[in-house]
PDB file of N, CA and C in Angstrom:
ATOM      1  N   UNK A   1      -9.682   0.474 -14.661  1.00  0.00           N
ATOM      2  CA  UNK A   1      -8.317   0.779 -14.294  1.00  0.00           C
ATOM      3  C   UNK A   1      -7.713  -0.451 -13.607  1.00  0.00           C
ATOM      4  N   UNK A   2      -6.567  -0.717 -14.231  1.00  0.00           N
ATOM      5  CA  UNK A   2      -5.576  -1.605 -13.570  1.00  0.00           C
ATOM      6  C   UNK A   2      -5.451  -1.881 -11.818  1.00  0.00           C
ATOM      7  N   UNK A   3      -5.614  -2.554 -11.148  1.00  0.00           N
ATOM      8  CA  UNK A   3      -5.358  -2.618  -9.286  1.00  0.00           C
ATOM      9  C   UNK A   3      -4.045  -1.951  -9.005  1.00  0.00           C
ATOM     10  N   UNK A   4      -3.059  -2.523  -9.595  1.00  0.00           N
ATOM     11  CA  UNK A   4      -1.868  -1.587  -9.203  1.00  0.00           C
ATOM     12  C   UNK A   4      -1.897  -0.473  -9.534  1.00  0.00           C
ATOM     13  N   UNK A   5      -2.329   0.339 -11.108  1.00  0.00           N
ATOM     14  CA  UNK A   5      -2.195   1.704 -11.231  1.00  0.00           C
ATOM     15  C   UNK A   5      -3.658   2.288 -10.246  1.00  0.00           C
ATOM     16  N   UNK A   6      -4.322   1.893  -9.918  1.00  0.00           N
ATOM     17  CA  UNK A   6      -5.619   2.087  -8.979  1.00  0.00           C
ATOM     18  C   UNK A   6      -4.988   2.728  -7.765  1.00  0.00           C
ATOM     19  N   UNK A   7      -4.058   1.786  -6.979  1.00  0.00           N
ATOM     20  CA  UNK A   7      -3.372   1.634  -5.726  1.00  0.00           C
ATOM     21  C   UNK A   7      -2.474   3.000  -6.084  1.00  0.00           C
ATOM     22  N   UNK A   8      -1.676   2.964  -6.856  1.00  0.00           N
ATOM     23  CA  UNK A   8      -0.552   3.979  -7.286  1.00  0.00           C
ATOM     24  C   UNK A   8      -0.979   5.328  -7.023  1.00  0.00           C
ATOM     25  N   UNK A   9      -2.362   5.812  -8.075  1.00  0.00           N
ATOM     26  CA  UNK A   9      -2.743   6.644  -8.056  1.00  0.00           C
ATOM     27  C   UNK A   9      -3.308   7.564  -7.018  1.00  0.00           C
ATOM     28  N   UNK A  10      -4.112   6.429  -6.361  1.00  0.00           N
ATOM     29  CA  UNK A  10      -4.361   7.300  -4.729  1.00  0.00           C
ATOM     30  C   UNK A  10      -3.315   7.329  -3.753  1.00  0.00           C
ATOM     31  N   UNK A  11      -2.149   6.528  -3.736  1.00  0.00           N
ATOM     32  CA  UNK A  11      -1.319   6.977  -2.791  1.00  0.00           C
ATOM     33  C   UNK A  11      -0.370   8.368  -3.228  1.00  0.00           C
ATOM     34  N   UNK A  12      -0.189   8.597  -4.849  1.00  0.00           N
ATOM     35  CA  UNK A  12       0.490   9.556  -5.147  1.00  0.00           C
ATOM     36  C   UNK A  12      -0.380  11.076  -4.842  1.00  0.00           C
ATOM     37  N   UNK A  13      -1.600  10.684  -4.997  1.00  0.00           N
ATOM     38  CA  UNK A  13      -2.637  12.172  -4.377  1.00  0.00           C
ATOM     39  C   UNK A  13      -2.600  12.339  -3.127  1.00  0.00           C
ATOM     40  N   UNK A  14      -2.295  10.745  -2.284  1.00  0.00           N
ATOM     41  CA  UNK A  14      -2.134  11.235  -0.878  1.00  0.00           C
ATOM     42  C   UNK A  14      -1.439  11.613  -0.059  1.00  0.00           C
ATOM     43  N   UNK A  15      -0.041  11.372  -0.703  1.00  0.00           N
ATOM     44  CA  UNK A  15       1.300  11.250  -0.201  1.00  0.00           C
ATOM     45  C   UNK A  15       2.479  12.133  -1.088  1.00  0.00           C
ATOM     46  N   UNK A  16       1.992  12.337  -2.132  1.00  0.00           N
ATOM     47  CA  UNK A  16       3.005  13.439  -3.205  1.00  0.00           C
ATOM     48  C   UNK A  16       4.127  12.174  -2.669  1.00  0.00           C
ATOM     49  N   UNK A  17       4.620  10.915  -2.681  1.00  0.00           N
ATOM     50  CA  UNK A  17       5.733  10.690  -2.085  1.00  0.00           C
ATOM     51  C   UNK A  17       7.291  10.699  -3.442  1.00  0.00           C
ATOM     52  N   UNK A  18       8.370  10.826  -2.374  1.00  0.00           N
ATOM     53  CA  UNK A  18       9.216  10.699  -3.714  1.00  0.00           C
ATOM     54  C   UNK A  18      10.168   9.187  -4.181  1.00  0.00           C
ATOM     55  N   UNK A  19       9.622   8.382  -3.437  1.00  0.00           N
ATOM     56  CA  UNK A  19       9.483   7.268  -3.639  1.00  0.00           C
ATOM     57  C   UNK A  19       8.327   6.263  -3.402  1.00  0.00           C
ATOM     58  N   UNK A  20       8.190   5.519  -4.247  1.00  0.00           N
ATOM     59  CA  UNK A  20       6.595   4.582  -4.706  1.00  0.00           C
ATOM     60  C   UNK A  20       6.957   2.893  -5.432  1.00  0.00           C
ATOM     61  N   UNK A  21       7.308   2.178  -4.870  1.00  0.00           N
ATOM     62  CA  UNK A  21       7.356   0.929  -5.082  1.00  0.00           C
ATOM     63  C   UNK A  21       6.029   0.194  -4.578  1.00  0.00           C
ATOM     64  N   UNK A  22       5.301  -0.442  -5.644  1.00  0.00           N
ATOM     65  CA  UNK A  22       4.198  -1.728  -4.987  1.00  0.00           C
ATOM     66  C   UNK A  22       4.702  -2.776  -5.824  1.00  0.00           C
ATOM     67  N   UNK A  23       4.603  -4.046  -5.303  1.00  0.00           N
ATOM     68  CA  UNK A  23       5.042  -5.290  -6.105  1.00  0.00           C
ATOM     69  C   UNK A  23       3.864  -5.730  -5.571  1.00  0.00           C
ATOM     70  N   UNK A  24       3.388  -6.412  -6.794  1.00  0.00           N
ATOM     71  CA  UNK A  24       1.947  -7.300  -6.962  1.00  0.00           C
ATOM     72  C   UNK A  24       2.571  -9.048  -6.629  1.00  0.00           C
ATOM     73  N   UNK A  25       2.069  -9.673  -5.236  1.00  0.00           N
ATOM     74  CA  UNK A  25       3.113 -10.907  -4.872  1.00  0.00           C
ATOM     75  C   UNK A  25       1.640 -11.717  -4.858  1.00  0.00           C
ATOM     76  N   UNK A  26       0.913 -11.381  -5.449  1.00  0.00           N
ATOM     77  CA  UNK A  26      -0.104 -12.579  -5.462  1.00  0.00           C
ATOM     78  C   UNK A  26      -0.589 -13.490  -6.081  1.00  0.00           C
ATOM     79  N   UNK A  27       0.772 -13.638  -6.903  1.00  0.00           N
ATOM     80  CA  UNK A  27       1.014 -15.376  -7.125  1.00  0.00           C
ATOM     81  C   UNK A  27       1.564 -16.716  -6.175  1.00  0.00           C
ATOM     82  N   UNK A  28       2.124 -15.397  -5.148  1.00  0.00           N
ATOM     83  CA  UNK A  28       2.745 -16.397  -4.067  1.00  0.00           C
ATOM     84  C   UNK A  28       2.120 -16.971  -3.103  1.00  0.00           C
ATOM     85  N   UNK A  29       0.487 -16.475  -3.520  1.00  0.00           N
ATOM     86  CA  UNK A  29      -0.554 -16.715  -2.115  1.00  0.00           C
ATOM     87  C   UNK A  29      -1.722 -17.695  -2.926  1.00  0.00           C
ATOM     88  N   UNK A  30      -1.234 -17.755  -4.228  1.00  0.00           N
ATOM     89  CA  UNK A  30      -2.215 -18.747  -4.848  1.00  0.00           C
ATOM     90  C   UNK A  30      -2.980 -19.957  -3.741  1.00  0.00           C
ATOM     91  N   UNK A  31      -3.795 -19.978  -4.224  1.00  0.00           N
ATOM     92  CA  UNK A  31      -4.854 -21.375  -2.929  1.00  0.00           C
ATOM     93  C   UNK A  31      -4.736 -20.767  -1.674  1.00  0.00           C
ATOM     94  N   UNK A  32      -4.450 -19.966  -1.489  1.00  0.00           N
ATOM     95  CA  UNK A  32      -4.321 -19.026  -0.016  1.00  0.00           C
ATOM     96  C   UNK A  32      -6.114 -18.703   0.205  1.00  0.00           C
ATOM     97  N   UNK A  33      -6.639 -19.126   1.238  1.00  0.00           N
ATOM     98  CA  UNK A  33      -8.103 -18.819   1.562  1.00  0.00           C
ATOM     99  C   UNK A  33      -8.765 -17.621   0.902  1.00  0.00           C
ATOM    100  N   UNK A  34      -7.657 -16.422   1.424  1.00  0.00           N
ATOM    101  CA  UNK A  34      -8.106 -14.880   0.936  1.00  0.00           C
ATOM    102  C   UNK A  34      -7.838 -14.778  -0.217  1.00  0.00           C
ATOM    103  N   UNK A  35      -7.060 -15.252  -1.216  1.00  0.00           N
ATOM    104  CA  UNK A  35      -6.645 -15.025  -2.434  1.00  0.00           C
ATOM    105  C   UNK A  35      -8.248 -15.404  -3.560  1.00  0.00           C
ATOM    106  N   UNK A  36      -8.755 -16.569  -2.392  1.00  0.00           N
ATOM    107  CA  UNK A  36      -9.976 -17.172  -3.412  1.00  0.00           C
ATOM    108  C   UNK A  36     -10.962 -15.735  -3.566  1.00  0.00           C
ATOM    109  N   UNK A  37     -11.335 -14.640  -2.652  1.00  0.00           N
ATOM    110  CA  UNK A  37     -11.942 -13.402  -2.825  1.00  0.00           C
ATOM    111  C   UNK A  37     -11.142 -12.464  -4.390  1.00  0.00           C
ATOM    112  N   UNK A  38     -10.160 -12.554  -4.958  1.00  0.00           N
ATOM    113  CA  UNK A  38     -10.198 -11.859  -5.794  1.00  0.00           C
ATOM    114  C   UNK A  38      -9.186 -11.108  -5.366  1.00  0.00           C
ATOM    115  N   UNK A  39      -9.120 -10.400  -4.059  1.00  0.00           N
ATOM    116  CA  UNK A  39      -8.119  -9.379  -3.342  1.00  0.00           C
ATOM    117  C   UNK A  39      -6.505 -10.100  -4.242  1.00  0.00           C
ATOM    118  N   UNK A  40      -5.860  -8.831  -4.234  1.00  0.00           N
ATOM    119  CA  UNK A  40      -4.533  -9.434  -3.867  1.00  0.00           C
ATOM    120  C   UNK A  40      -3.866  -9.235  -3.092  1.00  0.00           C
ATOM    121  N   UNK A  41      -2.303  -9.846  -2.916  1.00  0.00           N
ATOM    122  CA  UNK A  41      -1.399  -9.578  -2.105  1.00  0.00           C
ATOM    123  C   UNK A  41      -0.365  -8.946  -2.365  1.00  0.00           C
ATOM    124  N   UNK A  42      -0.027  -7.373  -1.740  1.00  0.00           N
ATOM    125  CA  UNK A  42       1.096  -6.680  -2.252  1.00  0.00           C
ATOM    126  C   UNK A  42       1.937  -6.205  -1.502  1.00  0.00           C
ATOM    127  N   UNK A  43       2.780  -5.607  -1.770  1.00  0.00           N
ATOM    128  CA  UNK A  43       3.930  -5.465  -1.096  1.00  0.00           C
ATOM    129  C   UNK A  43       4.654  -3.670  -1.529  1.00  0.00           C
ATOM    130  N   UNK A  44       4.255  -2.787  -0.371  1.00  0.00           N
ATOM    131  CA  UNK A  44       4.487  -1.743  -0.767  1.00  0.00           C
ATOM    132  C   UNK A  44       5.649  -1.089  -0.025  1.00  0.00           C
ATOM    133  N   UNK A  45       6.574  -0.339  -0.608  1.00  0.00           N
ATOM    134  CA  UNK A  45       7.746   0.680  -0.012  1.00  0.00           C
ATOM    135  C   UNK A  45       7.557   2.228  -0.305  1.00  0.00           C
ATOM    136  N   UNK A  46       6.789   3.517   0.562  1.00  0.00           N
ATOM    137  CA  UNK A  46       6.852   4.642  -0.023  1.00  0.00           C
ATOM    138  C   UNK A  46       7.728   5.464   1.110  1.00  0.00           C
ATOM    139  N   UNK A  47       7.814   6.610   0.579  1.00  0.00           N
ATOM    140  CA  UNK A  47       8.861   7.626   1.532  1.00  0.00           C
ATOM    141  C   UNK A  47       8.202   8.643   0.857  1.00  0.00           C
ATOM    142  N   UNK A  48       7.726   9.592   1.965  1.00  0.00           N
ATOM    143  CA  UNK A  48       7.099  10.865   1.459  1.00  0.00           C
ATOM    144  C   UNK A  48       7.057  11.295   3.106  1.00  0.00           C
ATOM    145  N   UNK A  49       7.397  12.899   2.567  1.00  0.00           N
ATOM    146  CA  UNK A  49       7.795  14.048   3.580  1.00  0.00           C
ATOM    147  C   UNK A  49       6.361  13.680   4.426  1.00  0.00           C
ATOM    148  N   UNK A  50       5.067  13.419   4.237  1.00  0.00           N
ATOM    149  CA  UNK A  50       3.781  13.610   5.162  1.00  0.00           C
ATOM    150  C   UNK A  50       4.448  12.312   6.526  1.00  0.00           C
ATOM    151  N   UNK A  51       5.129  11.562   6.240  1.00  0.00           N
ATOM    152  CA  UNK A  51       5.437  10.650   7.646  1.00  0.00           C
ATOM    153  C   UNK A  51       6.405  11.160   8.728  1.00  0.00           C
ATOM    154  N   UNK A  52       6.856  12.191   8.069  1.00  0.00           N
ATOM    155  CA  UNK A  52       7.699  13.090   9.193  1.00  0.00           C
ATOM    156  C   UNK A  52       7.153  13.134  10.495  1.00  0.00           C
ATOM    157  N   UNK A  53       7.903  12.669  11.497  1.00  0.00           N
ATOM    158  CA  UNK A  53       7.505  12.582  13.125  1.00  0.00           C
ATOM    159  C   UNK A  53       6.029  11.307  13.395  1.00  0.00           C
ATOM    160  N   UNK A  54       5.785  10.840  12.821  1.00  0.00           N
ATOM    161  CA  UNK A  54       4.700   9.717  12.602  1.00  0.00           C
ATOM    162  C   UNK A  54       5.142   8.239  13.128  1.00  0.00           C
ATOM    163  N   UNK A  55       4.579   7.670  13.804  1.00  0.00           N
ATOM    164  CA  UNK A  55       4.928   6.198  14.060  1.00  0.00           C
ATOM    165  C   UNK A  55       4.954   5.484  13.363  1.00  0.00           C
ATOM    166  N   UNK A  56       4.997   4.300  13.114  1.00  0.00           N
ATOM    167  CA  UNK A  56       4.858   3.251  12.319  1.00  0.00           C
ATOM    168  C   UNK A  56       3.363   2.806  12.282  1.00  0.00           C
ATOM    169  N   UNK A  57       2.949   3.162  13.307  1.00  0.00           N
ATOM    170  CA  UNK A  57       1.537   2.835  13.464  1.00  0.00           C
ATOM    171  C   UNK A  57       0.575   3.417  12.459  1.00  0.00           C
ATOM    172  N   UNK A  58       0.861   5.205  12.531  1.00  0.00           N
ATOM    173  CA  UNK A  58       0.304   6.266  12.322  1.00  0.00           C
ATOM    174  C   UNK A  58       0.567   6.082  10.852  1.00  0.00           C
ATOM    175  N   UNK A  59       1.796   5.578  10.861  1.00  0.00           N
ATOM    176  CA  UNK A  59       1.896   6.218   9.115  1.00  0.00           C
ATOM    177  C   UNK A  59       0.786   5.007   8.687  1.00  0.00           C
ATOM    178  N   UNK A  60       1.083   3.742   9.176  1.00  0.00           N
ATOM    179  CA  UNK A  60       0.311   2.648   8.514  1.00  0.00           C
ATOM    180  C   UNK A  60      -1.411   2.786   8.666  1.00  0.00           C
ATOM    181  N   UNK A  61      -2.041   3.443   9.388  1.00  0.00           N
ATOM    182  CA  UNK A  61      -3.125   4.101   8.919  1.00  0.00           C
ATOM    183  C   UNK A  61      -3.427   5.190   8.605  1.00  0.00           C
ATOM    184  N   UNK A  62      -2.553   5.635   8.179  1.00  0.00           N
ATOM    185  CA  UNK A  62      -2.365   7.029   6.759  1.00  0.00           C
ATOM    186  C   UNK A  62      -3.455   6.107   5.620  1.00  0.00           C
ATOM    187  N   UNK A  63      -2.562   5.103   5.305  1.00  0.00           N
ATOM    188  CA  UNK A  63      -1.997   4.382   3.856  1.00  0.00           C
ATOM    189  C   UNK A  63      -3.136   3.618   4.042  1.00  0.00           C
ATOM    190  N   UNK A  64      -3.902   3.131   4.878  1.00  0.00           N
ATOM    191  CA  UNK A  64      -5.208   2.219   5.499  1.00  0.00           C
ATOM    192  C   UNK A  64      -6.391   3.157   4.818  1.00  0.00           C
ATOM    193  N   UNK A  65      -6.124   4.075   5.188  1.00  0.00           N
ATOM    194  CA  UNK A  65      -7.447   5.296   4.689  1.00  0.00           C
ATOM    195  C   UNK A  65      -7.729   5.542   3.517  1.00  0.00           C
ATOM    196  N   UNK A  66      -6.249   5.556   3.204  1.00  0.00           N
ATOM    197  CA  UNK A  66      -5.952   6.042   1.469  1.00  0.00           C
ATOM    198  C   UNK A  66      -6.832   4.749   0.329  1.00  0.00           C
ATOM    199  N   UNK A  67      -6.886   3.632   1.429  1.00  0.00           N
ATOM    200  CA  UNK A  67      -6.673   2.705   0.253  1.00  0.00           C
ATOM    201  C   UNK A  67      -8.310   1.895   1.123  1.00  0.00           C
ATOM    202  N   UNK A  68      -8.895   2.171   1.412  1.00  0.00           N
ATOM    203  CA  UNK A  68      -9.762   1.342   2.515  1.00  0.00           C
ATOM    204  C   UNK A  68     -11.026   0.990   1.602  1.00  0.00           C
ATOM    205  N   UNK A  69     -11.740   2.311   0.364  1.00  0.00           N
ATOM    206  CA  UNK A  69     -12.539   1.651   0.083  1.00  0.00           C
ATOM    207  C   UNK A  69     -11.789   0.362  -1.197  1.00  0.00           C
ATOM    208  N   UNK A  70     -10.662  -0.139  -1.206  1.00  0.00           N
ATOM    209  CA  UNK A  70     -10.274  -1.157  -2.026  1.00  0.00           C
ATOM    210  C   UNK A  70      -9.971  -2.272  -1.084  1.00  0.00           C
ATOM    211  N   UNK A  71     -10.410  -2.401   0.132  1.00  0.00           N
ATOM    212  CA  UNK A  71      -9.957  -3.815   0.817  1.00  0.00           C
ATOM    213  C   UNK A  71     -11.357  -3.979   1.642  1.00  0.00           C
ATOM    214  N   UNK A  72     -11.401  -5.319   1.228  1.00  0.00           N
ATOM    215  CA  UNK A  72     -10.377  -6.280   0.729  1.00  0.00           C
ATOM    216  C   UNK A  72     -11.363  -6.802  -0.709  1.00  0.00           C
ATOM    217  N   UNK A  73     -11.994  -6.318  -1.557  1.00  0.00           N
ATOM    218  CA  UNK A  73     -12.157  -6.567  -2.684  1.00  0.00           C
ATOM    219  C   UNK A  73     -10.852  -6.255  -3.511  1.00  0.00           C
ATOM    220  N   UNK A  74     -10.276  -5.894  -3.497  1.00  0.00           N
ATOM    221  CA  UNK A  74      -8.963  -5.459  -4.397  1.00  0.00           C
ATOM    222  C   UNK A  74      -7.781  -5.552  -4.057  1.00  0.00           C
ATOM    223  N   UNK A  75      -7.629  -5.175  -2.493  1.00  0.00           N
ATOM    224  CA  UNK A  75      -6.647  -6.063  -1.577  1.00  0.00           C
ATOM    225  C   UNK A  75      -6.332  -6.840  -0.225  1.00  0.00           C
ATOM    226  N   UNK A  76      -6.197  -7.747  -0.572  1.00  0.00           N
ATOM    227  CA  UNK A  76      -6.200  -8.564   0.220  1.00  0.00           C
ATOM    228  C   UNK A  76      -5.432  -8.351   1.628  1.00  0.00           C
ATOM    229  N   UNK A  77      -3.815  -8.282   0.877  1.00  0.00           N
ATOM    230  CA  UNK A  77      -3.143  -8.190   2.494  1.00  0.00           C
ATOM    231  C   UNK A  77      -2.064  -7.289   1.690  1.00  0.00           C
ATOM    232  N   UNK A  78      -1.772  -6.348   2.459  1.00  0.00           N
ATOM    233  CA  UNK A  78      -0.500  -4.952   2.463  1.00  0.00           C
ATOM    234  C   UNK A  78       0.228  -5.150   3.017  1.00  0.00           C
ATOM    235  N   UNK A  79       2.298  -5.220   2.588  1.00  0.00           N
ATOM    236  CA  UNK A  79       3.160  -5.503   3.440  1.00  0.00           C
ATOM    237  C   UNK A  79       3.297  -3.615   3.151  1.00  0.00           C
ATOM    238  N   UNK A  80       3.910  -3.333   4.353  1.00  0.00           N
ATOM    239  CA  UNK A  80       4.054  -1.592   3.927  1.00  0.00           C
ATOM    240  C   UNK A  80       5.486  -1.401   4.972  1.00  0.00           C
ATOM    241  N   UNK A  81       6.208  -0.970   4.282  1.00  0.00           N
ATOM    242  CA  UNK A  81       7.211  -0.268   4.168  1.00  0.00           C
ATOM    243  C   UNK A  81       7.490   1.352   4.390  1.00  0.00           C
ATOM    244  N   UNK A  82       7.316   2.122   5.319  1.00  0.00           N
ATOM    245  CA  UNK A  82       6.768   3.521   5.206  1.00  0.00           C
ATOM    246  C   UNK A  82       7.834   3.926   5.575  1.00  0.00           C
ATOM    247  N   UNK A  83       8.048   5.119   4.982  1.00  0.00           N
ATOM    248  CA  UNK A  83       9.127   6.353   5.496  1.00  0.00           C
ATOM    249  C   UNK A  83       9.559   7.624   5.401  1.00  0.00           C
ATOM    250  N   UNK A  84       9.615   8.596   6.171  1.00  0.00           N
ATOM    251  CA  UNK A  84       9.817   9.657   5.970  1.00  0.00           C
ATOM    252  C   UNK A  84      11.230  10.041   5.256  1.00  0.00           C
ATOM    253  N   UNK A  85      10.880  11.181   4.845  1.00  0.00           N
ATOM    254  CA  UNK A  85      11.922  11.990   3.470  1.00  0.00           C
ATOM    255  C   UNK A  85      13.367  11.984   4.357  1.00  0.00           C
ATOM    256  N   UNK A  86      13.687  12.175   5.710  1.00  0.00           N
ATOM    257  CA  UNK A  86      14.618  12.432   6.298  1.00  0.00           C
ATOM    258  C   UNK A  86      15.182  11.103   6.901  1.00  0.00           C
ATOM    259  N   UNK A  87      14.557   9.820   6.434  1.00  0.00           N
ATOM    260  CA  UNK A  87      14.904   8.845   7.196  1.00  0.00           C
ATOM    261  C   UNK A  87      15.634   8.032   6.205  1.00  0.00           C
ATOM    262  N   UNK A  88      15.960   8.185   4.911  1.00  0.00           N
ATOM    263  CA  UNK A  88      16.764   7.683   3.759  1.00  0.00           C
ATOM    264  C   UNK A  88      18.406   7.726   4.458  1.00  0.00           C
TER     265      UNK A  88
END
């Protein structure tokens, strides 16, 4: 399976969210130390009702858990973007 549809798939089981953007930016980290591991670098935006009343903190190890046995063999570094359904 593809890294991005990999990534996709467990956040949509974890999060039902109703928005799901990842952009794969790890061409921009080429010769980047961590990039030489294989990981990449992505860049994610989701909004799903589970971040309701959640910090920024909290939500960002939601999405840490979801995705933990893939880092950093698969990813390197996560920009994350999180938000609840009521915060659009």
């Amino acid at each position: 399976m593809e890294r991005l549809e990999l990534i996709e798939n467990r956040l949509r089981s974890a999060f039902a969210p109703e928005t799901l953007r990842i952009t794969d930016e790890s061409h921009l980290h080429a010769g980047h130390t961590g990039a030489k591991s294989g990981g990449g670098h992505f860049s994610l935006t989701i909004v799903s009702r589970h971040f309701k009343n959640l910090t920024t903190v909290q939500r960002h190890r939601l999405i840490y858990d979801a995705l933990k046995d893939l880092i950093p063999k698969e990813i390197h570094a996560l920009s994350i973007h999180a938000l609840a359904t009521d915060e659009l």
